[in-house]
Every structure is written in C-alpha cells, then in structure tokens.
N, C-alpha and C. Protein backbone atom coordinates (compact mmCIF):
# COMPACT_ATOMS: atom_id res chain seq x y z
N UNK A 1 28.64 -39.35 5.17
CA UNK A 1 27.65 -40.37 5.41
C UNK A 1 26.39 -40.00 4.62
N UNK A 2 26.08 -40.93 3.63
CA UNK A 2 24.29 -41.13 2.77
C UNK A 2 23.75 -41.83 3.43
N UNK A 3 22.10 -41.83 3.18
CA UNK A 3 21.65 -42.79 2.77
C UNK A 3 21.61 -43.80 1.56
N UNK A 4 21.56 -44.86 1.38
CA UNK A 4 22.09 -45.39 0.35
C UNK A 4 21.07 -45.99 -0.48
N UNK A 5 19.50 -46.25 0.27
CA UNK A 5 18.55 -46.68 -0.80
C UNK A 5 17.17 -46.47 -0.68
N UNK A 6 16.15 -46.63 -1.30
CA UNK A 6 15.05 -46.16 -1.37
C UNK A 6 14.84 -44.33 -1.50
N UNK A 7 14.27 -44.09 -1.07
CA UNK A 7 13.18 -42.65 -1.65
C UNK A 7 14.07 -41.57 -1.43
N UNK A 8 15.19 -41.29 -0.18
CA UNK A 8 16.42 -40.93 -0.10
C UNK A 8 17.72 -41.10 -0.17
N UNK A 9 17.74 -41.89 -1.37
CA UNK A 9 19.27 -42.64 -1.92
C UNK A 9 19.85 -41.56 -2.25
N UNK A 10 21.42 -41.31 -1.86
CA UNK A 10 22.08 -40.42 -1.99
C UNK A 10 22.46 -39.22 -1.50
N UNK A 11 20.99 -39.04 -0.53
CA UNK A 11 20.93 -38.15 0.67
C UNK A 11 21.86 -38.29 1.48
N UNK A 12 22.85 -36.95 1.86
CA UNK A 12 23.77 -36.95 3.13
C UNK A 12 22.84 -36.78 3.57
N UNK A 13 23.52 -37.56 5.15
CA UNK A 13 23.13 -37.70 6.50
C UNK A 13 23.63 -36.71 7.52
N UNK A 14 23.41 -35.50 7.94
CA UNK A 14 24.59 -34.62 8.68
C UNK A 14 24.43 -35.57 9.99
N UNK A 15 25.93 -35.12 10.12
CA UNK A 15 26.73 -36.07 11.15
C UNK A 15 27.43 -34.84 12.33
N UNK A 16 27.33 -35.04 13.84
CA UNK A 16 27.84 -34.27 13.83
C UNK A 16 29.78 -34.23 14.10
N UNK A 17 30.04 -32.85 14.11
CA UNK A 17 31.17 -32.87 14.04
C UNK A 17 32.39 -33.69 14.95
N UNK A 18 31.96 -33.62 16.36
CA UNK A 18 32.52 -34.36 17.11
C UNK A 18 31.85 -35.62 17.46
N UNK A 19 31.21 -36.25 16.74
CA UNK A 19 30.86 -37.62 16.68
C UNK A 19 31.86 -38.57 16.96
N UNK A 20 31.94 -39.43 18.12
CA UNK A 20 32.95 -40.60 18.67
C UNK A 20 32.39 -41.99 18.23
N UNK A 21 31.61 -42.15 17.55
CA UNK A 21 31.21 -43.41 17.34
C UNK A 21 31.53 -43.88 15.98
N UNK A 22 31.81 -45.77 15.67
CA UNK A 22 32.01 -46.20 14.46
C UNK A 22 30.95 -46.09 13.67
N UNK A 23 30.86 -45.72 12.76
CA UNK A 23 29.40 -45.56 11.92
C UNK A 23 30.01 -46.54 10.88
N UNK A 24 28.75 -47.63 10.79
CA UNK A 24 28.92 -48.77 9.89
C UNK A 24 29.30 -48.29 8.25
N UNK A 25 29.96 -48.65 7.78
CA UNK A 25 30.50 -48.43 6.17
C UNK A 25 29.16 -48.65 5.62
N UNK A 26 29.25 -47.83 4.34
CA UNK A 26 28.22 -47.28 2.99
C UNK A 26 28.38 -49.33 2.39
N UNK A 27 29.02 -49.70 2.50
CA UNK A 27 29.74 -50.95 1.84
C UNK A 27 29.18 -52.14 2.46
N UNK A 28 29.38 -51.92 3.56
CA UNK A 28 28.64 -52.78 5.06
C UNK A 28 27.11 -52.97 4.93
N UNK A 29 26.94 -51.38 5.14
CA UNK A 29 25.21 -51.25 5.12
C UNK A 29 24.22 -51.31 4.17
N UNK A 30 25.19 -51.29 3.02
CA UNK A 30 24.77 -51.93 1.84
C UNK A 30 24.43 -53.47 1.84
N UNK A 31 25.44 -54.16 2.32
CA UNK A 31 25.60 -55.66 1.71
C UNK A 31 24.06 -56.00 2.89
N UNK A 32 24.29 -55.31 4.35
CA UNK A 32 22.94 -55.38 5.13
C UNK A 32 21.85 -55.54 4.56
N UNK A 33 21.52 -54.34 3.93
CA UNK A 33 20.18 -53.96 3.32
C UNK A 33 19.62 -55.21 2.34
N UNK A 34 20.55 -55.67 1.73
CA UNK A 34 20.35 -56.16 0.34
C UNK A 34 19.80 -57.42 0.91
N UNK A 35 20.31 -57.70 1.93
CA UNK A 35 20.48 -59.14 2.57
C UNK A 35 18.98 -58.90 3.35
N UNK A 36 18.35 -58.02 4.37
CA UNK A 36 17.12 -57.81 4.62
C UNK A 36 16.39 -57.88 3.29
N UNK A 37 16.42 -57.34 2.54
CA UNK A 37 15.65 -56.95 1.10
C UNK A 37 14.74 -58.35 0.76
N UNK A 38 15.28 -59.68 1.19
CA UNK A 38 15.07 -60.95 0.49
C UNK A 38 14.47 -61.82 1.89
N UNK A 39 14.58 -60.84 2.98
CA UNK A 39 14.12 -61.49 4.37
C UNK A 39 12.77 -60.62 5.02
N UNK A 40 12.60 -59.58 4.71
CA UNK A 40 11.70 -58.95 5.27
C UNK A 40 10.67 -58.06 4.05
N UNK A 41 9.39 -57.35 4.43
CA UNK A 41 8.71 -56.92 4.01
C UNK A 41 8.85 -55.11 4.43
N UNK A 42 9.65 -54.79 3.43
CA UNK A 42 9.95 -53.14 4.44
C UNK A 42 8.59 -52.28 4.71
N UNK A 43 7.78 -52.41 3.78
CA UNK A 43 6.81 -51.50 4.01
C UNK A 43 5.80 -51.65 5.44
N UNK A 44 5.72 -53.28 6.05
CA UNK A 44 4.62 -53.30 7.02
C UNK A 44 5.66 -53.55 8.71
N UNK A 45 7.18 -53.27 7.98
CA UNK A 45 8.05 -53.60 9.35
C UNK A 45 7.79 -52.21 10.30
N UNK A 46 8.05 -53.00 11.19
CA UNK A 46 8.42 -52.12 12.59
C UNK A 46 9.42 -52.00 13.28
N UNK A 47 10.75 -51.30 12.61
CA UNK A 47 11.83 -51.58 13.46
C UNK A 47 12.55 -51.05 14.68
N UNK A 48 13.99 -51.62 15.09
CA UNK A 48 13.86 -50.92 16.62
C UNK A 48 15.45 -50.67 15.98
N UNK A 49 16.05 -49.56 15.77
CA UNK A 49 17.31 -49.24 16.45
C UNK A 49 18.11 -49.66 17.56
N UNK A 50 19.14 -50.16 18.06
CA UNK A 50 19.40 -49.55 19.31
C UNK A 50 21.30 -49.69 19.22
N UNK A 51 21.85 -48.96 19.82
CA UNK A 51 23.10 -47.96 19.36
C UNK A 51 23.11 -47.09 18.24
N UNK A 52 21.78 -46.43 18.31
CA UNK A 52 21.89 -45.54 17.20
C UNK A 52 22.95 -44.62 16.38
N UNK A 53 23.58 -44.39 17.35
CA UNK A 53 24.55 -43.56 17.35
C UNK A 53 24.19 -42.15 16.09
N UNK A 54 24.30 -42.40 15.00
CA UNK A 54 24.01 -41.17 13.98
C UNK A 54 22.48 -41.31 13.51
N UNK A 55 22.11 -42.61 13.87
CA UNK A 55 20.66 -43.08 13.56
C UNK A 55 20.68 -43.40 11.75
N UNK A 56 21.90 -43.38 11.15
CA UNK A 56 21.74 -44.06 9.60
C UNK A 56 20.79 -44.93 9.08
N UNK A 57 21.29 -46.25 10.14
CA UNK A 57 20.41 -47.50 10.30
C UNK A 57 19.14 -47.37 10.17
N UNK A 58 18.45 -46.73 11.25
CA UNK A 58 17.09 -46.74 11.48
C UNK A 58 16.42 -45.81 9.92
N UNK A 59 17.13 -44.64 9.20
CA UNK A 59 16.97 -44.33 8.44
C UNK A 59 17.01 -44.69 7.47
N UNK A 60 17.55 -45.63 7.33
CA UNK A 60 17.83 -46.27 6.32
C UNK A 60 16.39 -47.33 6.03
N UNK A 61 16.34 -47.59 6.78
CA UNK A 61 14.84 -48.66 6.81
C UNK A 61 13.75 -47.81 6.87
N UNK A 62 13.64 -46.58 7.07
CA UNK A 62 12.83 -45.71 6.88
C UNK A 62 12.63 -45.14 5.45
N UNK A 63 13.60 -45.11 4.77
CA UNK A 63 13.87 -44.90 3.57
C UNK A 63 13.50 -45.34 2.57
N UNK A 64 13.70 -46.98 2.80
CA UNK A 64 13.44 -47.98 2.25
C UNK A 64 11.65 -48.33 2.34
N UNK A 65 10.76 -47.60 3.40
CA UNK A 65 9.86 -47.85 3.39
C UNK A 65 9.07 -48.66 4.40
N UNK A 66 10.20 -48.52 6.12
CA UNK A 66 9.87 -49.22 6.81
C UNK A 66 8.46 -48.66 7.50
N UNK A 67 7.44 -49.29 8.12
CA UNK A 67 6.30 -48.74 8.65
C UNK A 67 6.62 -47.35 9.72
N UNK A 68 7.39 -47.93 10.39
CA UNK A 68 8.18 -47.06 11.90
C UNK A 68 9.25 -47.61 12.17
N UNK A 69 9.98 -46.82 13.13
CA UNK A 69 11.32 -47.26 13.41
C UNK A 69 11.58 -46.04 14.97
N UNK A 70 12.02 -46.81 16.11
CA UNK A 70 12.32 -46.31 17.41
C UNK A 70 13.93 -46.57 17.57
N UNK A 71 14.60 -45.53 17.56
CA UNK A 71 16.11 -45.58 17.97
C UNK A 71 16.16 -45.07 19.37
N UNK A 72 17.46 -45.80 19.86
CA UNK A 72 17.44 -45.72 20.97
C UNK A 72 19.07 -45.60 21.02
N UNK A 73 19.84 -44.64 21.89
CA UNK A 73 20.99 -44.06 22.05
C UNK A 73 21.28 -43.35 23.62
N UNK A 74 22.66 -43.22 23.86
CA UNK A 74 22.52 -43.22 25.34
C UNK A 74 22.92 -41.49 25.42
N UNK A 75 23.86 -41.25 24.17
CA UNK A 75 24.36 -40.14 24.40
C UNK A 75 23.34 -38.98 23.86
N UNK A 76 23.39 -37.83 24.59
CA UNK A 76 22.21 -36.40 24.52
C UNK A 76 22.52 -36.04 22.86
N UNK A 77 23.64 -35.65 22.71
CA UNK A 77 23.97 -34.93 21.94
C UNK A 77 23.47 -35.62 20.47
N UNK A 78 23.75 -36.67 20.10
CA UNK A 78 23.28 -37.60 19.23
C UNK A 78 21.85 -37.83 18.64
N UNK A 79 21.20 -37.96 20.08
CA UNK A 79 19.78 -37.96 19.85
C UNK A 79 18.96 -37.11 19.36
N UNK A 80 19.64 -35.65 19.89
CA UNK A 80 19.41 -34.80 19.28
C UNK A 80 19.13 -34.12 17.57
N UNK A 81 20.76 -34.92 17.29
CA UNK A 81 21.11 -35.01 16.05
C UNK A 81 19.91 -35.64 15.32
N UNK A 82 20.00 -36.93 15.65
CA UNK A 82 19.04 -37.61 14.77
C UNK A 82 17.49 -37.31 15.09
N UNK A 83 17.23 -36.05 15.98
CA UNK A 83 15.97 -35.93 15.98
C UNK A 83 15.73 -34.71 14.69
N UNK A 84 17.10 -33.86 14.45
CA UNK A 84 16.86 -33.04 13.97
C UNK A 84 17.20 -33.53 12.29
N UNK A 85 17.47 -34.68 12.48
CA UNK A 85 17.76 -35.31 10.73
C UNK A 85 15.97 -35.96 10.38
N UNK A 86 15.43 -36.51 11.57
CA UNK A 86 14.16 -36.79 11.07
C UNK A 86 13.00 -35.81 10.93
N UNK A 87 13.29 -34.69 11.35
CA UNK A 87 12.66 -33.94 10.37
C UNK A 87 13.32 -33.17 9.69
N UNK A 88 14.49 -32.97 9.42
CA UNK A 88 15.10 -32.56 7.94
C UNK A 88 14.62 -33.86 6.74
N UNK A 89 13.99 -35.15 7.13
CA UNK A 89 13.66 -35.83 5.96
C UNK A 89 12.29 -36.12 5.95
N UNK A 90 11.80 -35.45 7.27
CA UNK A 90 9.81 -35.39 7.46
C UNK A 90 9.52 -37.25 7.85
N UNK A 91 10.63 -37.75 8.52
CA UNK A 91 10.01 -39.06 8.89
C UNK A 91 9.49 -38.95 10.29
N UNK A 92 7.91 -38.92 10.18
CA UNK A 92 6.93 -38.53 11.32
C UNK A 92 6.57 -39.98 12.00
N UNK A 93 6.98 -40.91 11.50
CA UNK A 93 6.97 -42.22 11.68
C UNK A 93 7.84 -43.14 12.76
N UNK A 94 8.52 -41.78 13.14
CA UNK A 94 10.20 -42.67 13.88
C UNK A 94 10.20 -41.45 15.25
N UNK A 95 10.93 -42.15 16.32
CA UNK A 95 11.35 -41.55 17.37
C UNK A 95 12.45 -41.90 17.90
N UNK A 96 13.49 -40.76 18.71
CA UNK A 96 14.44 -41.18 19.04
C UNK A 96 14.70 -41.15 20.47
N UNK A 97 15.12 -42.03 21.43
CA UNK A 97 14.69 -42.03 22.51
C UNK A 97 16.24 -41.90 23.13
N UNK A 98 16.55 -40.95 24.06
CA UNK A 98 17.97 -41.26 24.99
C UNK A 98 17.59 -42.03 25.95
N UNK A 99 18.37 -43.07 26.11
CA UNK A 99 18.27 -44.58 27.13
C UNK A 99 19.48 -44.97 27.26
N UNK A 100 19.99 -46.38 27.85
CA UNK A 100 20.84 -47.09 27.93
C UNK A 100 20.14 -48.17 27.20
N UNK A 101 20.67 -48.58 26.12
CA UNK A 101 20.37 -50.31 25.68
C UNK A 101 20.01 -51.11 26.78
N UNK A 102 20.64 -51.52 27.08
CA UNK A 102 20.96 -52.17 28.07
C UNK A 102 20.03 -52.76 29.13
N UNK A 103 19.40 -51.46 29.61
CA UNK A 103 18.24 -50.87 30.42
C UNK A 103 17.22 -51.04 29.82
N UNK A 104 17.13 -50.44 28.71
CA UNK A 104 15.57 -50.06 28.01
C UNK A 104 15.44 -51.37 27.44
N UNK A 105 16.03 -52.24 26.85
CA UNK A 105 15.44 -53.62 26.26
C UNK A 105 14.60 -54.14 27.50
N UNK A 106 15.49 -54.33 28.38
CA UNK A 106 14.51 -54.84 30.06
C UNK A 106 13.52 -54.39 29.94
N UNK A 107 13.29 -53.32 29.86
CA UNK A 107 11.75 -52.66 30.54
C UNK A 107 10.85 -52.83 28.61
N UNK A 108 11.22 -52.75 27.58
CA UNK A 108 10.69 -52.61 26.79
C UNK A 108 9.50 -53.57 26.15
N UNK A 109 8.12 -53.43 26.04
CA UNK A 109 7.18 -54.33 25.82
C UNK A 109 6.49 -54.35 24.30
N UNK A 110 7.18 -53.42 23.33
CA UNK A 110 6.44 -53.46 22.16
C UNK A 110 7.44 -54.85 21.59
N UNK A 111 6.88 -55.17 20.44
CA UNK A 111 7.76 -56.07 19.68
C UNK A 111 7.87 -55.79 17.85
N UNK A 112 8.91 -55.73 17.45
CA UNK A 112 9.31 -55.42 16.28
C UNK A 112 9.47 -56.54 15.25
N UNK A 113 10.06 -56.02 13.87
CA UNK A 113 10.01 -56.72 13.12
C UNK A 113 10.93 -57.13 12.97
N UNK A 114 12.15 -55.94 12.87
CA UNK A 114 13.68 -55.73 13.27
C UNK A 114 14.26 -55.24 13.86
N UNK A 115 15.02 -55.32 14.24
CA UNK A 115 15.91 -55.33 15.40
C UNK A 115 17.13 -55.03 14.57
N UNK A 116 17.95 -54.50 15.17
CA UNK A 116 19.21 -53.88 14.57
C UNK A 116 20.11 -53.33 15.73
N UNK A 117 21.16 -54.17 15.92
CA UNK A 117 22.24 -53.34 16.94
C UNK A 117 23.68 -53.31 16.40
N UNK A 118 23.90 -52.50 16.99
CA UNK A 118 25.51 -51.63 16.41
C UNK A 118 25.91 -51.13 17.63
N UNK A 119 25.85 -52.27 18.77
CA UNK A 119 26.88 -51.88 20.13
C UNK A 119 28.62 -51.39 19.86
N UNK A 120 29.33 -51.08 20.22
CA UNK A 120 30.56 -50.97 20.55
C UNK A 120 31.06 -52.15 20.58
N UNK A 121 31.94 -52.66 19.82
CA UNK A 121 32.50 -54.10 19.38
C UNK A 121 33.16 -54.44 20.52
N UNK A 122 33.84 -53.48 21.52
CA UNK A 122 34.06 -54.10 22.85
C UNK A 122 32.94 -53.99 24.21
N UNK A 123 32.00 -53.70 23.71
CA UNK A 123 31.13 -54.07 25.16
C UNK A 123 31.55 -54.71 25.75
N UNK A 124 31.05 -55.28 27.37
CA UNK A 124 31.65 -56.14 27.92
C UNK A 124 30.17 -57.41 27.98
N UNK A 125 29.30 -56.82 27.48
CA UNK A 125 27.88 -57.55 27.65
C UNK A 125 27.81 -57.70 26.01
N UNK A 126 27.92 -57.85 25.19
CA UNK A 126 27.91 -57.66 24.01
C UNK A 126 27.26 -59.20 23.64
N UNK A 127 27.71 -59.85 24.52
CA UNK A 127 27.52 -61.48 24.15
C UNK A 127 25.97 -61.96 24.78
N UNK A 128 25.90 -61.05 25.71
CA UNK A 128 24.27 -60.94 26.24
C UNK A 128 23.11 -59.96 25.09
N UNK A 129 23.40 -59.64 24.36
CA UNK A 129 22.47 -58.85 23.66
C UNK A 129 21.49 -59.78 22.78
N UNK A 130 21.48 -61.00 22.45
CA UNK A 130 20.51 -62.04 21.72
C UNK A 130 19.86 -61.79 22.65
N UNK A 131 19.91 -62.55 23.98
CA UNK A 131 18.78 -63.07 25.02
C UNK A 131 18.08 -61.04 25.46
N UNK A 132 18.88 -60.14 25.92
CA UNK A 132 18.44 -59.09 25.54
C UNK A 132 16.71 -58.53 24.85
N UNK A 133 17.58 -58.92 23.44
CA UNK A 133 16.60 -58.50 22.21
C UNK A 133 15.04 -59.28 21.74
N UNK A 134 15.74 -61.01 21.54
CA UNK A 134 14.89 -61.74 20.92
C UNK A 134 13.33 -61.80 21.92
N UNK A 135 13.61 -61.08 23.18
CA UNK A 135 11.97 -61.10 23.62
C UNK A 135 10.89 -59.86 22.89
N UNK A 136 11.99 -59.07 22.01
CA UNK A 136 11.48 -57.90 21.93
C UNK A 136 10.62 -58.13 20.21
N UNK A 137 11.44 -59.29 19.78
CA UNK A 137 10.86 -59.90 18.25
C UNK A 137 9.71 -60.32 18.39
N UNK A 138 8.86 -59.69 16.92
CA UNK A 138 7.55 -60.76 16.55
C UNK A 138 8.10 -61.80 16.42
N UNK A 139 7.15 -62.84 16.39
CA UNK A 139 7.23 -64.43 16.19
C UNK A 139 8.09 -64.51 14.55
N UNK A 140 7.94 -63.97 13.60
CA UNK A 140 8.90 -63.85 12.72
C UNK A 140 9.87 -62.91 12.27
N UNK A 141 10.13 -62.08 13.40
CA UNK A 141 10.99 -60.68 13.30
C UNK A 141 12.87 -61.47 13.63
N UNK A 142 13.40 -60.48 12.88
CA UNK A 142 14.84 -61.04 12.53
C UNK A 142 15.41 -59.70 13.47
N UNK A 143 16.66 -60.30 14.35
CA UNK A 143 17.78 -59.56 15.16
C UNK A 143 18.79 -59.26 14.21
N UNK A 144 19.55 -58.00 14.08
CA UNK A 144 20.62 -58.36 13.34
C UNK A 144 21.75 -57.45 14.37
N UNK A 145 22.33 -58.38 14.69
CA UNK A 145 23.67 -57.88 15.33
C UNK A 145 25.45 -57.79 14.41
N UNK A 146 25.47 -56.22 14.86
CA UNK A 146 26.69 -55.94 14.15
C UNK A 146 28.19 -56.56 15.42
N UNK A 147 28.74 -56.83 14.97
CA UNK A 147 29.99 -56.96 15.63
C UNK A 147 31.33 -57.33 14.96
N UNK A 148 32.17 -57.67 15.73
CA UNK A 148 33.52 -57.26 14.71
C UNK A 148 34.37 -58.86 14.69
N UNK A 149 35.19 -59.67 14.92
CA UNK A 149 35.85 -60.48 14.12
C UNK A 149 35.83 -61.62 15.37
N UNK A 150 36.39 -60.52 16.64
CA UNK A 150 36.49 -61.78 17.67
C UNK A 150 35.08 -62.04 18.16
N UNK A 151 34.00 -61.75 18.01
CA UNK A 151 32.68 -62.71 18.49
C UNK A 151 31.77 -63.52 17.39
N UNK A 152 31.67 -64.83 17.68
CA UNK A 152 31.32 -65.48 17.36
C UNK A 152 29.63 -66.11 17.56
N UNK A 153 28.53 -66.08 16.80
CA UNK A 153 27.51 -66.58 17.38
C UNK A 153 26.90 -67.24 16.77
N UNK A 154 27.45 -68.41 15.91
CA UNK A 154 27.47 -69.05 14.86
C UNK A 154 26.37 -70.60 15.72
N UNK A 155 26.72 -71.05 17.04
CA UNK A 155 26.70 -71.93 18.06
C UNK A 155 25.47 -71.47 18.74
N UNK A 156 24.77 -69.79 18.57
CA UNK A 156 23.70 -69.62 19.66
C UNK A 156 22.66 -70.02 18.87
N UNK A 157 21.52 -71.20 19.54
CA UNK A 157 20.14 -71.95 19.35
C UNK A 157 19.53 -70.81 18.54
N UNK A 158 19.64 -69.31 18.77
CA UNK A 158 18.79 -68.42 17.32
C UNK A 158 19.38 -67.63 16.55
N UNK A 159 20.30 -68.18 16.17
CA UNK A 159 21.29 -67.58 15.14
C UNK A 159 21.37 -68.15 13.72
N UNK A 160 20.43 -67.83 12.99
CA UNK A 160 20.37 -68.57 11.58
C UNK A 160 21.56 -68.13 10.60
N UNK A 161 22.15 -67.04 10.38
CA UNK A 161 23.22 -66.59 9.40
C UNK A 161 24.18 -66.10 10.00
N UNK A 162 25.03 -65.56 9.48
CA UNK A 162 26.32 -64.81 9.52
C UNK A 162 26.63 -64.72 8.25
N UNK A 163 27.02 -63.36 8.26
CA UNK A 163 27.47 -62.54 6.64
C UNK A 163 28.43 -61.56 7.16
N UNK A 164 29.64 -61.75 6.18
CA UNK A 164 30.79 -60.28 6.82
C UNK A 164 30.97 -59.53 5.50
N UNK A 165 30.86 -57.85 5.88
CA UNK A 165 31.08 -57.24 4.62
C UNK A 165 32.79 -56.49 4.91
N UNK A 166 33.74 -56.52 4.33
CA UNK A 166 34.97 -56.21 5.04
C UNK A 166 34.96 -56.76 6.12
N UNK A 167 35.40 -55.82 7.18
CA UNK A 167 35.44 -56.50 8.58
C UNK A 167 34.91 -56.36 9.86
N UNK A 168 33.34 -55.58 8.58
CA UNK A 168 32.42 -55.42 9.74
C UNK A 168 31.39 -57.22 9.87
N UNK A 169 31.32 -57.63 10.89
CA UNK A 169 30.37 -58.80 10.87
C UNK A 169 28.41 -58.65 11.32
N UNK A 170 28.13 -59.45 10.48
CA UNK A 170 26.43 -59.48 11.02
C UNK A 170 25.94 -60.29 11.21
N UNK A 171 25.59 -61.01 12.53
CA UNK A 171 24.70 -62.26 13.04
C UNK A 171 23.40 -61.87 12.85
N UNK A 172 22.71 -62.88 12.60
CA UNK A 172 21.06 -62.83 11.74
C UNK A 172 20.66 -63.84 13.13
N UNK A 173 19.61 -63.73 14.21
CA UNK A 173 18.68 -64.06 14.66
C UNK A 173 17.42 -64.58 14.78
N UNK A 174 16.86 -65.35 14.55
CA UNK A 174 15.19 -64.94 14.90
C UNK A 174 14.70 -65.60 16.00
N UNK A 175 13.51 -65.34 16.41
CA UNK A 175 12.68 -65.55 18.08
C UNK A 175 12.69 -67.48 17.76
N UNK A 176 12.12 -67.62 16.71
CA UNK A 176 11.79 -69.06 16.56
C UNK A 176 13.35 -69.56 16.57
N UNK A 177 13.38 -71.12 17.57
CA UNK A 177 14.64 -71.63 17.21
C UNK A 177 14.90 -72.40 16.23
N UNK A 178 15.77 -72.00 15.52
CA UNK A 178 16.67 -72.76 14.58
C UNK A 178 15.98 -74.36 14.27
C-alpha cells in the first residue's frame, strides 16, 4: 500500500501485518482522487475519515494538501497504526480517533468539507450512513461513500454521482438537495 499523489506520491504506507480489513485499490483511489481533484479545493478542505481502517484515505487528502483530516476507526490496534504513520509523515494536522462510526457521527458537531466512508460492504446499516453523515457537511461539502455492487443510491434526494472503478463503487453526496 502507497500513497499515490501529492507531496508523498509513492510513499509506502506500513500496514499492519494482521490487518482484516479491505483496503480500497491504488486503482480505485486513484480514479477517487482525480474525481475530487475537479470537485473540491484540497488545500482549504477539512476532511473526516470514517472506517479508517489503515487511514490511506485520510492520507491521502493530506498529501494532496488537505487543511486537516479526523479519522475515525473502531479497532485499537489500527488506530494506533495510523497514529504512528502520521508522524512517520509529520502530518500534525490530522487525528485519529477510536470510536464506533456509527456512534460518533451522532454525537459529532464539527462539519467538514469531506467526508469519506469505507464501511464494510456488508454492514447491516450501511444504507443509513447518508442521513448519518450529510449533517456533518458544510453547506458545500461532498460525502463520498464507498460500497460494493449490490447497493444502490442512485434514487437518494443527495446523491449527485456514482462512479465505479473495477468493482469497487462510489456514491458522491452533498448537504444541498439535488
């Protein structure tokens, strides 16, 4: 696992060894990025992680030049990880928080620019994560939800895009409706 663009392009990401989670493809998170690149302003964003899992994502927009970035992950061991990757890359800008998604969107009162989730393609709430998130958006901040083939959110009132890179999928959000 790299990072794939801006000021640490090419940088491995240490991962750790017994890591159980899907970590989105170099291919995927590419076609992502490129696709933010033409939607957002990286340098004055504020983004939010949440299924961090290796924390790539959030680094990745850090990379790229995001203002800050808060990941949020449920498992210890992980968080860890990615606390100890942000300062192996000196991003003093970012924090990683152990939570439940789930939980912490409820209680959470800052609001971001982006939003970025990479739940477990079978959650059983997975289909609740728009209404979730979009309170957590600025008035022009974009959701981007990863998910996989059988969910569809093409039909939800703030769902402006859908883009699939292989057979990972990404629903595009924003607070304002459609």
């Amino acid at each position: 696992m790299r990072i794939i663009g801006g000021k640490f392009k090419g940088h491995p990401l240490p991962v750790l060894k017994n890591f159980q989670g899907r970590p989105t493809t170099d291919f995927a998170k590419e076609g992502l990025m490129n696709t933010l690149h033409h939607l957002l302003e990286w340098e004055e964003s504020q983004v939010l992680d949440l299924f961090s899992g290796t924390g790539a994502m959030g680094m990745e927009c850090l990379s790229r030049g995001a203002m800050m970035c808060t990941m949020v992950e449920k498992h210890a061991s992980h968080v860890q990880q990615i606390k100890k990757n942000l300062v192996q890359f000196q991003f003093k800008n970012a924090q990683a928080i152990k939570a439940d998604v789930l939980v912490w969107t409820k209680t959470g009162t800052a609001q971001y620019d982006l939003i970025i989730a990479d739940p477990p393609y079978e959650l059983p709430s997975l289909s609740e994560l728009p209404e979730l998130c979009i309170p957590l958006l600025k008035d022009n901040g974009i959701l981007v939800l990863e998910h996989g083939k059988a969910q569809h959110f093409e039909q939800h009132p703030h769902c402006f895009k859908e883009k699939r890179f292989g057979h990972v999928h990404f629903s595009f959000f924003s607070k304002l409706a459609q």
